[in-house]
C-alpha atoms as a PDB file:
ATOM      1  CA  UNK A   1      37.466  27.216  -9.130  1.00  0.00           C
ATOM      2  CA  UNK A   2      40.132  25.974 -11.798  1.00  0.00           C
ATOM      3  CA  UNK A   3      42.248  29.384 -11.916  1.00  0.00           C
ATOM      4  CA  UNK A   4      42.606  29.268  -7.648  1.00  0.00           C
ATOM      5  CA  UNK A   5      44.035  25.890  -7.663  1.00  0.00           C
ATOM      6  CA  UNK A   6      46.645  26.553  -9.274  1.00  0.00           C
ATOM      7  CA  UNK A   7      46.874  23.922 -12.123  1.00  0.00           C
ATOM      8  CA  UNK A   8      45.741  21.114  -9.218  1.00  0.00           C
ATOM      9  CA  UNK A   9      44.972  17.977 -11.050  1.00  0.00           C
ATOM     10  CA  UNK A  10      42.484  15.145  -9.947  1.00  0.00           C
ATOM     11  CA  UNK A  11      41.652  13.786  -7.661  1.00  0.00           C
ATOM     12  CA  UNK A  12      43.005  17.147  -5.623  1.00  0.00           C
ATOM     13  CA  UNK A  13      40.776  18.904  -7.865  1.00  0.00           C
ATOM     14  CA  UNK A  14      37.336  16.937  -7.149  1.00  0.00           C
ATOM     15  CA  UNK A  15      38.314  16.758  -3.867  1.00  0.00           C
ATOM     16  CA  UNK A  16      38.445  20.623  -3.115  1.00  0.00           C
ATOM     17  CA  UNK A  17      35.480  21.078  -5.341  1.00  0.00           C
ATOM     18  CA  UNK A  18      33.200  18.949  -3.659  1.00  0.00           C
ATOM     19  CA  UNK A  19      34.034  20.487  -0.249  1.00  0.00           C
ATOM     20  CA  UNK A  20      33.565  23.775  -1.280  1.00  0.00           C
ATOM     21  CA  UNK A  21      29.673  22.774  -3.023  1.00  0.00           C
ATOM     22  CA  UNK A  22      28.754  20.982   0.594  1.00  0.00           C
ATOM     23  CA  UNK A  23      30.487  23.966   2.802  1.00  0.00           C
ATOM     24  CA  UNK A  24      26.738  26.198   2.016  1.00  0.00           C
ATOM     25  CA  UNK A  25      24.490  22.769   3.159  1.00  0.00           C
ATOM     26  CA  UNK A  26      27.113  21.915   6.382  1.00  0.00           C
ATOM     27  CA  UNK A  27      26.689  25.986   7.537  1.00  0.00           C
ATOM     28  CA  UNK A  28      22.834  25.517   7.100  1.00  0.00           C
ATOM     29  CA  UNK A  29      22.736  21.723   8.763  1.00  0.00           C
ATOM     30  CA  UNK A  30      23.999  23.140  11.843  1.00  0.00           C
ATOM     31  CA  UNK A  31      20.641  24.607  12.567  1.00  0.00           C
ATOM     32  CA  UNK A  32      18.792  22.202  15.072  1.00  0.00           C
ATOM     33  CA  UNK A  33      22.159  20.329  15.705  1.00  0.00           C
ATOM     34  CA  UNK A  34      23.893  21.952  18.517  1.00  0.00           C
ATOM     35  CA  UNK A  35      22.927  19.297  21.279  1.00  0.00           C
ATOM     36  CA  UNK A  36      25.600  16.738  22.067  1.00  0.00           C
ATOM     37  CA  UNK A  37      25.158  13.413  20.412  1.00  0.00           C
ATOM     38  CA  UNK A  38      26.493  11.704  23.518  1.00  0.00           C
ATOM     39  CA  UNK A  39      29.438  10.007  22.321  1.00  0.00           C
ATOM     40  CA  UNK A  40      33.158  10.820  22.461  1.00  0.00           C
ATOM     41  CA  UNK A  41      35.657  11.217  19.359  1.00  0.00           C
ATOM     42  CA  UNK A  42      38.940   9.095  19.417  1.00  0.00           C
ATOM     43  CA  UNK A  43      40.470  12.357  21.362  1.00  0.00           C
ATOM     44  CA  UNK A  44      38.045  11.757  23.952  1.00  0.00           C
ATOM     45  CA  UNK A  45      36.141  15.060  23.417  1.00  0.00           C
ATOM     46  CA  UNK A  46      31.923  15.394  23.628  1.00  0.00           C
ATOM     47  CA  UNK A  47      30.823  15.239  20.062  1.00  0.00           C
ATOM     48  CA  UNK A  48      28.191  17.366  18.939  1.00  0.00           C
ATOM     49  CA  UNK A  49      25.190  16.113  16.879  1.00  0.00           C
ATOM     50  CA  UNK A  50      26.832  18.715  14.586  1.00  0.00           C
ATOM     51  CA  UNK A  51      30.340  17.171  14.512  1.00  0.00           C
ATOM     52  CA  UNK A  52      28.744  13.338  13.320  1.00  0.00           C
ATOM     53  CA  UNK A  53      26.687  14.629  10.907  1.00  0.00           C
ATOM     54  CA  UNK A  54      29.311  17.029   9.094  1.00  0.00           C
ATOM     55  CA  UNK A  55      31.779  14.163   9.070  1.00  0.00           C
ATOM     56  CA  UNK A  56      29.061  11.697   7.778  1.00  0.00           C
ATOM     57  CA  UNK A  57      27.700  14.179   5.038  1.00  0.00           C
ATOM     58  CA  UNK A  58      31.998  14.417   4.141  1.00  0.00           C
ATOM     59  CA  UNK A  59      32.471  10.951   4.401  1.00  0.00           C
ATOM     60  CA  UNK A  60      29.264  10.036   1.746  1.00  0.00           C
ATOM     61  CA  UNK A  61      30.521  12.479  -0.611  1.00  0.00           C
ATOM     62  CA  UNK A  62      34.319  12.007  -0.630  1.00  0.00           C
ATOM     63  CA  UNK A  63      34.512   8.310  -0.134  1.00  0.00           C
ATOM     64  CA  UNK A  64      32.849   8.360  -3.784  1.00  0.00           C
ATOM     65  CA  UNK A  65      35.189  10.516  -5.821  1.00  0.00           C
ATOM     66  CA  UNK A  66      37.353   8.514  -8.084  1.00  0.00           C
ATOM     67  CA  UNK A  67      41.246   7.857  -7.028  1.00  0.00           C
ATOM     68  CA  UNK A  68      40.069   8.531  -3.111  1.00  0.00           C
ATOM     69  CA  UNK A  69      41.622   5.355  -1.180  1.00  0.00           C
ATOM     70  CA  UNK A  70      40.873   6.083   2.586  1.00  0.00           C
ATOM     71  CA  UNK A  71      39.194   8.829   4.272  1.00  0.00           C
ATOM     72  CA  UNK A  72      39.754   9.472   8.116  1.00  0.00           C
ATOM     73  CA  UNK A  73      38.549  12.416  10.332  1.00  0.00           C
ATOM     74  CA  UNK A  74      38.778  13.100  13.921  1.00  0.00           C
ATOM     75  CA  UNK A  75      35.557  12.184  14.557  1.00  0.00           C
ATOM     76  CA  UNK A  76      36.271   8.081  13.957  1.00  0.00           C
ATOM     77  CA  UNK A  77      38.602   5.848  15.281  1.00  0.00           C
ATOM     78  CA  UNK A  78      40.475   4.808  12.150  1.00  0.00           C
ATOM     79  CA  UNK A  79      40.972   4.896   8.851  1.00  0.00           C
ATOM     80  CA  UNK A  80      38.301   3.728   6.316  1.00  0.00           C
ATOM     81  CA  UNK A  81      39.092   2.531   3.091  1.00  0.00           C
ATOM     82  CA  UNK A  82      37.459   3.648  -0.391  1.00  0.00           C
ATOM     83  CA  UNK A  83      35.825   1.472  -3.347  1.00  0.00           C
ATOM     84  CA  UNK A  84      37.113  -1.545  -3.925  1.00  0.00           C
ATOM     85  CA  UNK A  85      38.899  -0.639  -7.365  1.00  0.00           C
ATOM     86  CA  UNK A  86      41.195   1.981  -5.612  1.00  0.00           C
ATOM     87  CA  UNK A  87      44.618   1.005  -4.307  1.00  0.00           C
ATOM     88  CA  UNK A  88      45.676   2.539  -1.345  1.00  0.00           C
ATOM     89  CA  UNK A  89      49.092   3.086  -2.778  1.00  0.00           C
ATOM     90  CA  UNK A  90      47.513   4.769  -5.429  1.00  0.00           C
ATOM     91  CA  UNK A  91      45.190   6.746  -4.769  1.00  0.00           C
ATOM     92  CA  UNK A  92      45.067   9.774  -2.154  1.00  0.00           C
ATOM     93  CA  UNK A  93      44.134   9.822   1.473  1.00  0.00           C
ATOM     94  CA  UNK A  94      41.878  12.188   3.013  1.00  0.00           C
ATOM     95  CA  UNK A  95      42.035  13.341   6.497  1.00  0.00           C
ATOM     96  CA  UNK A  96      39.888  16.061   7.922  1.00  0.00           C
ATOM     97  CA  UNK A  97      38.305  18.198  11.326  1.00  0.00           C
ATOM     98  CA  UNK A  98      34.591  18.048   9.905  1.00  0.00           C
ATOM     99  CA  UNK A  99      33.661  20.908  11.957  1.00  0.00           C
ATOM    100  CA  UNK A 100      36.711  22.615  13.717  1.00  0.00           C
ATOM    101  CA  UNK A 101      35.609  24.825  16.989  1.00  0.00           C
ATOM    102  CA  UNK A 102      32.180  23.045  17.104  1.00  0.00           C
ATOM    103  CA  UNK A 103      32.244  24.258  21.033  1.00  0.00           C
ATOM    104  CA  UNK A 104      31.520  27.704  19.434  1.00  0.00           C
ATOM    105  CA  UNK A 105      28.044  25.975  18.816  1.00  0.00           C
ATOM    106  CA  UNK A 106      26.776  26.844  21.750  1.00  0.00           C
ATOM    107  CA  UNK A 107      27.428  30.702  21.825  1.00  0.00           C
ATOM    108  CA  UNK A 108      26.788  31.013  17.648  1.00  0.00           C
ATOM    109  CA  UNK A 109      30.526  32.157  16.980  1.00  0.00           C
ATOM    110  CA  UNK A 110      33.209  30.846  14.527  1.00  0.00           C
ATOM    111  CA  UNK A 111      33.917  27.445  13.447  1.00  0.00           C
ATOM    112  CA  UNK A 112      35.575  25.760  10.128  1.00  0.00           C
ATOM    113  CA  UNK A 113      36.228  22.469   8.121  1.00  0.00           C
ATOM    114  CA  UNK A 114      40.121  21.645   7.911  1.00  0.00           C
ATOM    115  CA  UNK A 115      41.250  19.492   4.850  1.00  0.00           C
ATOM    116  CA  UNK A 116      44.374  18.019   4.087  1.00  0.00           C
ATOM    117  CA  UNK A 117      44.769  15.632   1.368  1.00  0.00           C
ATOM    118  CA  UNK A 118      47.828  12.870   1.299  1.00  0.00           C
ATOM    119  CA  UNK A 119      49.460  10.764  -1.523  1.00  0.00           C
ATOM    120  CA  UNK A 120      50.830   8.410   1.168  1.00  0.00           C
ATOM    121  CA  UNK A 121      48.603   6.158   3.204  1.00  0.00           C
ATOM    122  CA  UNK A 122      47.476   7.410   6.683  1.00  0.00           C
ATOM    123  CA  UNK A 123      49.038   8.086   8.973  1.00  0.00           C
ATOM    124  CA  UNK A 124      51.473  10.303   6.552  1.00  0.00           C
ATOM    125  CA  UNK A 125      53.379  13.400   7.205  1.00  0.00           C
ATOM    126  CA  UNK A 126      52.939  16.959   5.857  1.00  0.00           C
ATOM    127  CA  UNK A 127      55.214  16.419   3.233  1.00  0.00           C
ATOM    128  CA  UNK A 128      53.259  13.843   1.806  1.00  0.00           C
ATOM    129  CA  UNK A 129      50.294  16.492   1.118  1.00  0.00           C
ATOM    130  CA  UNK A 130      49.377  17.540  -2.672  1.00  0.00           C
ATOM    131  CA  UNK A 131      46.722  19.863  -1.077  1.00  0.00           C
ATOM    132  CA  UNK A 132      45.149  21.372   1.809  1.00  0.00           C
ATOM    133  CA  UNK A 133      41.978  23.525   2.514  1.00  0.00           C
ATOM    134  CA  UNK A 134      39.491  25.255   5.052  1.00  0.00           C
ATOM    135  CA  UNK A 135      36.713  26.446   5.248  1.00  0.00           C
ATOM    136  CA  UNK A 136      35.379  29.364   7.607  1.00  0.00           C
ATOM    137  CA  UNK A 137      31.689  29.783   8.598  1.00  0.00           C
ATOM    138  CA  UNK A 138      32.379  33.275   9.417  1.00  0.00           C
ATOM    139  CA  UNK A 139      29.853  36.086   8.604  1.00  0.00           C
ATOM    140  CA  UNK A 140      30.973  34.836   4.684  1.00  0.00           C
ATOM    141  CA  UNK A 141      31.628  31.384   4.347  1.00  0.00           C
ATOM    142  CA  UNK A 142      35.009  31.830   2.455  1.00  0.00           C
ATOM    143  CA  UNK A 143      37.501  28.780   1.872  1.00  0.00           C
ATOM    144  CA  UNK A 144      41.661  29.074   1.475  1.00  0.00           C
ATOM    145  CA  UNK A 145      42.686  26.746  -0.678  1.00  0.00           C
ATOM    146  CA  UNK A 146      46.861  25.587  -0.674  1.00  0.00           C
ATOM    147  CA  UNK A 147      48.545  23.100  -3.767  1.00  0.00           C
ATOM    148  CA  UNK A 148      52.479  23.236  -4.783  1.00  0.00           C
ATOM    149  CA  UNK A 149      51.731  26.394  -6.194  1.00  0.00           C
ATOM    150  CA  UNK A 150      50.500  28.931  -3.530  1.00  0.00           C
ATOM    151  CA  UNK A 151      47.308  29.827  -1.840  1.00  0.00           C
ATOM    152  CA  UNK A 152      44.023  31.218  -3.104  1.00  0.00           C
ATOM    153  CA  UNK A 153      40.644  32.277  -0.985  1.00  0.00           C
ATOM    154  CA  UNK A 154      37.228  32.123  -2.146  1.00  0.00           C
ATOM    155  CA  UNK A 155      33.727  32.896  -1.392  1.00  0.00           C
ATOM    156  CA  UNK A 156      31.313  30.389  -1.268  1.00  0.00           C
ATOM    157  CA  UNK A 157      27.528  30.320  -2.060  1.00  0.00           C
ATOM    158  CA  UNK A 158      24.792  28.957  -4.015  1.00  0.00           C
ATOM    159  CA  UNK A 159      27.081  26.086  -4.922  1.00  0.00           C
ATOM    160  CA  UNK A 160      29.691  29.073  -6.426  1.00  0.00           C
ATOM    161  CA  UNK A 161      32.722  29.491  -5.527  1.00  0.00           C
ATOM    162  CA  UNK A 162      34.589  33.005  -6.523  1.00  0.00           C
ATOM    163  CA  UNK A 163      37.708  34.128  -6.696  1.00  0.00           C
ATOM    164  CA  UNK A 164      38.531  36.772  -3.553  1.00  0.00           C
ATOM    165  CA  UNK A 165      42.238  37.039  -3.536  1.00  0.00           C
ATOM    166  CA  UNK A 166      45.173  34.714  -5.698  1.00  0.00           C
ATOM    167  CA  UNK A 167      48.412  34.260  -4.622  1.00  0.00           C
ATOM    168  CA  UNK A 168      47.224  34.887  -0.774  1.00  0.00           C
ATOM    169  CA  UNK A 169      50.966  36.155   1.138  1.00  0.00           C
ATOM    170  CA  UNK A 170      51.357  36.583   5.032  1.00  0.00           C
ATOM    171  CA  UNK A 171      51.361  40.195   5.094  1.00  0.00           C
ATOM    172  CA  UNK A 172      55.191  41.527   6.013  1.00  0.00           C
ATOM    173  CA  UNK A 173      54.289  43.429   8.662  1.00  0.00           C
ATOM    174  CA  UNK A 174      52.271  40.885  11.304  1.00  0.00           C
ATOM    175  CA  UNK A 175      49.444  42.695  13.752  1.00  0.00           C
ATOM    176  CA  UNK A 176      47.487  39.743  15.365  1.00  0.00           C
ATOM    177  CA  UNK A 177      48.254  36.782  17.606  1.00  0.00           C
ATOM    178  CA  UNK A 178      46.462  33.983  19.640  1.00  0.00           C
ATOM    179  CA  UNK A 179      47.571  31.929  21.843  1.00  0.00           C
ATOM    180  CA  UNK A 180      45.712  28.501  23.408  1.00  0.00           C
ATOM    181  CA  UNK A 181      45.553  26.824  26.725  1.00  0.00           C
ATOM    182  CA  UNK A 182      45.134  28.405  29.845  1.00  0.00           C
ATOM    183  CA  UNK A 183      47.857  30.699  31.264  1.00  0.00           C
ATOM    184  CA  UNK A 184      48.098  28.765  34.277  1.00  0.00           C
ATOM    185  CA  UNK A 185      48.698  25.964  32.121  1.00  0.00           C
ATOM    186  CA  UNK A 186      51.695  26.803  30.566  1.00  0.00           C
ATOM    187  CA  UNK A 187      55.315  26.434  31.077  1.00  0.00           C
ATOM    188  CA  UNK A 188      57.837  29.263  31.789  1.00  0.00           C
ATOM    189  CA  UNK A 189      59.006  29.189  28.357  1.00  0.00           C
ATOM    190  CA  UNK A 190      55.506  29.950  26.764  1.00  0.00           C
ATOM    191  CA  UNK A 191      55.179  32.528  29.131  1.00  0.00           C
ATOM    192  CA  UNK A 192      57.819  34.050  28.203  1.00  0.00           C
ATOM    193  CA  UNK A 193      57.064  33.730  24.340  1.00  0.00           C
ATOM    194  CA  UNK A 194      53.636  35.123  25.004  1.00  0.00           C
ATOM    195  CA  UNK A 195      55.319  38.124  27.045  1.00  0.00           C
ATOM    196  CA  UNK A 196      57.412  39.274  23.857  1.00  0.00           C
ATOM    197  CA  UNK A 197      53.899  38.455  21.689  1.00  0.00           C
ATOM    198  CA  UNK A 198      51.469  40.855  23.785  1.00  0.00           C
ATOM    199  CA  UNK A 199      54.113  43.502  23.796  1.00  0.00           C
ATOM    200  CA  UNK A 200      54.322  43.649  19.862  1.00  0.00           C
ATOM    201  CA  UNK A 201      50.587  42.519  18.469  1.00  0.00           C
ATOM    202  CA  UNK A 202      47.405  42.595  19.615  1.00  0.00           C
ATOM    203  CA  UNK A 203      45.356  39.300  20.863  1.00  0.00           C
ATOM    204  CA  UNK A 204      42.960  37.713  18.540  1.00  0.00           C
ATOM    205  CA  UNK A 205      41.436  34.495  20.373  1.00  0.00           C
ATOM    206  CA  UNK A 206      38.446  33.174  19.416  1.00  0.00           C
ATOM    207  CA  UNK A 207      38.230  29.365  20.588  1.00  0.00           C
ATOM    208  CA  UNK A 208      38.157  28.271  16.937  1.00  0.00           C
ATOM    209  CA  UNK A 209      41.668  27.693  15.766  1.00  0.00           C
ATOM    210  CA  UNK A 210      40.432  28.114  11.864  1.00  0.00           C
ATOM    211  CA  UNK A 211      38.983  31.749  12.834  1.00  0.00           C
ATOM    212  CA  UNK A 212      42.150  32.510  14.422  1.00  0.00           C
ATOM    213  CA  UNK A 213      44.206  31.327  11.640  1.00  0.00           C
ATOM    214  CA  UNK A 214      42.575  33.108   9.229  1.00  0.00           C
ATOM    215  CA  UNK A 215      42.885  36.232  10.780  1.00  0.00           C
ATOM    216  CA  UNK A 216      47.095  35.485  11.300  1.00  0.00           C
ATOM    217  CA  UNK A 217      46.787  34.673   7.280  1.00  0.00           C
ATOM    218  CA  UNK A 218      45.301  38.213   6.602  1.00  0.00           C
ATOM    219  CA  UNK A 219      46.927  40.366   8.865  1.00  0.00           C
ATOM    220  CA  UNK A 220      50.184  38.607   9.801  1.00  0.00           C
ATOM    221  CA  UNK A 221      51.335  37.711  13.091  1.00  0.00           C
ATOM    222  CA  UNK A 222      51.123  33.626  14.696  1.00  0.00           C
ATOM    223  CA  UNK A 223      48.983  31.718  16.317  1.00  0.00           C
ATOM    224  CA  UNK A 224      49.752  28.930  18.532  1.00  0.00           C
ATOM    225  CA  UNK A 225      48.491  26.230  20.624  1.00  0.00           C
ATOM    226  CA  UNK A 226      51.495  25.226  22.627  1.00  0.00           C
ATOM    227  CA  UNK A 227      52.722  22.195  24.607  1.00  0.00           C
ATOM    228  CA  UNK A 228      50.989  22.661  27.941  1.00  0.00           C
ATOM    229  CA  UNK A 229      52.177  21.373  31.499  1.00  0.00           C
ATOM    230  CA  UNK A 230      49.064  18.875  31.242  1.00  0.00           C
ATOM    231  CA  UNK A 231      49.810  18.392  27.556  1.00  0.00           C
ATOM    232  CA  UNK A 232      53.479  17.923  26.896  1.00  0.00           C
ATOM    233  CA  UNK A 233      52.196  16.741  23.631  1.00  0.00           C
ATOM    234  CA  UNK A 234      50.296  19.398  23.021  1.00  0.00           C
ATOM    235  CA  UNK A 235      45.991  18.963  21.535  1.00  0.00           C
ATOM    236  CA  UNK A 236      45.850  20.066  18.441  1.00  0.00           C
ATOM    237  CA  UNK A 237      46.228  16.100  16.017  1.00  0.00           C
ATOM    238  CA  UNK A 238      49.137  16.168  13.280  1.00  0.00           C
ATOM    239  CA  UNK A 239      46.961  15.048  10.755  1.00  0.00           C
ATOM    240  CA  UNK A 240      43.500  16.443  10.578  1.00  0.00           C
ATOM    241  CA  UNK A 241      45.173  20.104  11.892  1.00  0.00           C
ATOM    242  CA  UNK A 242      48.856  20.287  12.201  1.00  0.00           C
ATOM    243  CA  UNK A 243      49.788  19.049   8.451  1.00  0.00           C
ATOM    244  CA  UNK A 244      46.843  20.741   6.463  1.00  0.00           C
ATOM    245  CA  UNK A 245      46.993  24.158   8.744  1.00  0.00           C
ATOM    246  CA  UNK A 246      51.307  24.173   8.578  1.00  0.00           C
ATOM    247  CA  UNK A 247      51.119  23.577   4.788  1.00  0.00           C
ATOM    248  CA  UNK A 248      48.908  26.210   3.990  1.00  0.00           C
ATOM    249  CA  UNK A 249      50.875  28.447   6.257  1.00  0.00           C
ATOM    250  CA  UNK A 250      54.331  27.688   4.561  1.00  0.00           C
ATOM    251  CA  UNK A 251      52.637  28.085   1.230  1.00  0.00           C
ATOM    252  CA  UNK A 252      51.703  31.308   2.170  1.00  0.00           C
ATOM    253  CA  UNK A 253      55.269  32.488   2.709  1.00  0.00           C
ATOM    254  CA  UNK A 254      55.004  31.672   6.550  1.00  0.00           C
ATOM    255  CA  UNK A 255      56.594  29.124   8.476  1.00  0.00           C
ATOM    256  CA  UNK A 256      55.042  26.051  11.039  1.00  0.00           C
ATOM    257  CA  UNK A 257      56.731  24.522  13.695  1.00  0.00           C
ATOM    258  CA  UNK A 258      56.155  22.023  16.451  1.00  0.00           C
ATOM    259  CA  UNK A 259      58.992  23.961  18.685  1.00  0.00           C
ATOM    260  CA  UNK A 260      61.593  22.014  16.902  1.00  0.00           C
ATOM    261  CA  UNK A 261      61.454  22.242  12.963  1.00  0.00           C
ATOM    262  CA  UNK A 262      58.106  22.212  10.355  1.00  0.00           C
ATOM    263  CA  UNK A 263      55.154  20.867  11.379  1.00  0.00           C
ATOM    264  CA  UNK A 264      55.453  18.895   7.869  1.00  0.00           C
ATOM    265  CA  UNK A 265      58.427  17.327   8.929  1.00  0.00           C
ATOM    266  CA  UNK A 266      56.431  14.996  11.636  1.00  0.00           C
ATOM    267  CA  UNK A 267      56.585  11.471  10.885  1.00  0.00           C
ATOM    268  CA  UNK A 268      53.370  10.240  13.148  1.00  0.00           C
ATOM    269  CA  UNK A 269      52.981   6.637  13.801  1.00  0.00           C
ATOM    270  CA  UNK A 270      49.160   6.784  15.366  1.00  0.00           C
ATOM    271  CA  UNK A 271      46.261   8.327  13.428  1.00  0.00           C
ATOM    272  CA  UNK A 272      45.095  10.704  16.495  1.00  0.00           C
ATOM    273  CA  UNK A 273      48.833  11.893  17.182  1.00  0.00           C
ATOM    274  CA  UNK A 274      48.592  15.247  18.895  1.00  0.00           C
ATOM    275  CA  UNK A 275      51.282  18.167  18.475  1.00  0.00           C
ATOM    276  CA  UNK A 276      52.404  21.621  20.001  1.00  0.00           C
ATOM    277  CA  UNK A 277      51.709  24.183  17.064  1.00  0.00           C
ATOM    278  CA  UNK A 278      53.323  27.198  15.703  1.00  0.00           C
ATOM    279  CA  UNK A 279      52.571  29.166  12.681  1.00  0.00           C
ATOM    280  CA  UNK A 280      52.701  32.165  11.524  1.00  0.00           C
ATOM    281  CA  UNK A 281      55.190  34.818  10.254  1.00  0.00           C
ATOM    282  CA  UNK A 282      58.929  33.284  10.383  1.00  0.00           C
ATOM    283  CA  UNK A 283      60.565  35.633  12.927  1.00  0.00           C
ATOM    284  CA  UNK A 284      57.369  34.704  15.684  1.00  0.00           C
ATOM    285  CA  UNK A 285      58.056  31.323  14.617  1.00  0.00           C
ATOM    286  CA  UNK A 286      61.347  31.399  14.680  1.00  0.00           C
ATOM    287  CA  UNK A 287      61.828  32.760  18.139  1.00  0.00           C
ATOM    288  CA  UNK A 288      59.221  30.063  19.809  1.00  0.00           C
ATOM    289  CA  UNK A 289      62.116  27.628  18.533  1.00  0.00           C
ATOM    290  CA  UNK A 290      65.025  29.862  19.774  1.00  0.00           C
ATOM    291  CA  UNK A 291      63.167  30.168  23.363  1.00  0.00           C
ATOM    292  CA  UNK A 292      62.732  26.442  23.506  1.00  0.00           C
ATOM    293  CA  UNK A 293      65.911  25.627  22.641  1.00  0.00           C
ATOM    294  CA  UNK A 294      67.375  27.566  25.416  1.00  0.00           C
ATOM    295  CA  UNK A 295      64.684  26.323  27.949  1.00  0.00           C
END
């Protein structure tokens, strides 16, 4: 994988590398795991047998690679700390959705593993990020992999990983979007965002955000999951989706947005802190912020 990460250097490197070898074992481990494990995460959302034991197989693995100072995942309460010999000032933080769209489960469709990876101490904003990844259990298991110096996807299997496409762009000419929420659920100004996106793309909505964003990141377009009349602070969290999704967007030649300015630009104070999310080609983006401005 050295050539698609773009001159990375540890621990970024290990870090991506050891995903990517554990992404063929997670998509296999989900067999026999799809019952719910009867416990909430720190969101307050039904965790899957599936969800604990992705972010516990993570947690074994990356808590051991040298230079990793705290992991933290949306599946625990806070943030643990790594090996005695590592200074969190020093070394990186990483914060990751073990399995995103583990509802899917249930009816066997898409789901994904969301990394981002910090040189600040959690909680830190996107623009403390040296990396980001995901991974898609689609029909392939493929990961997208984001440094400094642009975006790369993969296929993965047998413990390979090879090269699909370098230098991944948003294609100029955007086809797909997805919104989330429920329609009653939002306010007049999504509405009327989503009236000007169904009249120009066509609807891609699959319940996973990481299927969805991979199809805005092939075909061009935006997906968002927007602040909601129940949710004025919208569901997705800032760290283990907002940051990692928003930087691999931007890399991309996108933009992000929380409705106001880049996702990266967030400075959370609370682990779990959720946000509205944009991303997506800059004139979709663009316009959510122009809408809400004048709302």
């Amino acid at each position: 994988m050295a050539t698609a990460l773009n001159g990375a250097v540890e621990p970024v490197d290990s870090i991506i590398r050891t995903v990517a070898r554990s992404a063929t074992e997670i998509r296999q481990g989900l067999i026999g795991r799809r019952s719910s494990a009867a416990e909430e995460n720190p969101s307050g959302e039904t965790q899957l047998e599936a969800d604990v034991w992705a972010d516990d197989l993570l947690y074994d693995r990356l808590s051991r690679l040298e230079g990793v100072a705290q992991y933290a995942s949306e599946e625990r309460e806070e943030v643990l700390d790594c090996g005695d010999d590592v200074d969190v000032d020093d070394g990186v933080a990483v914060a990751l959705d073990p399995l995103d769209g583990s509802s899917n489960l249930k009816s066997n469709n898409t789901m994904g593993t969301i990394v981002g990876i910090y040189d600040e101490p959690l909680p830190a904003p996107g623009e403390a990020l040296l990396g980001a990844c995901y991974v898609l259990y689609g029909p392939i298991t493929t990961m997208v992999v984001a440094t400094e110096d642009g975006v790369s996807e993969y296929e993965l299997g047998g413990g390979e990983a090879t090269v699909v496409q370098a230098n991944v762009t948003l294609p100029d000419d955007p086809v797909v979007y997805g919104v989330g929420g429920r329609v009653p659920d939002w306010p007049p100004a999504i509405e009327a965002y989503v009236s000007r996106l169904e009249s120009e793309l066509k609807l891609r909505y699959g319940g996973a955000m990481i299927g969805d964003i991979n199809q805005v990141l092939t075909y061009g377009g935006l997906f968002a999951y927007p602040t909601l009349e129940s949710s004025p602070e919208g569901k997705l969290r800032v760290q283990f989706e907002g940051n990692p999704i928003g930087y691999i967007l931007e890399r991309a030649g996108g933009r992000s947005s929380d409705g106001h300015g880049s996702l990266l630009a967030v400075e959370p104070t609370e682990l779990h802190q959720r946000t509205p999310l944009y991303v997506g080609n800059k004139a979709y983006v663009d316009l959510i912020e122009d809408i809400l401005a004048d709302a």
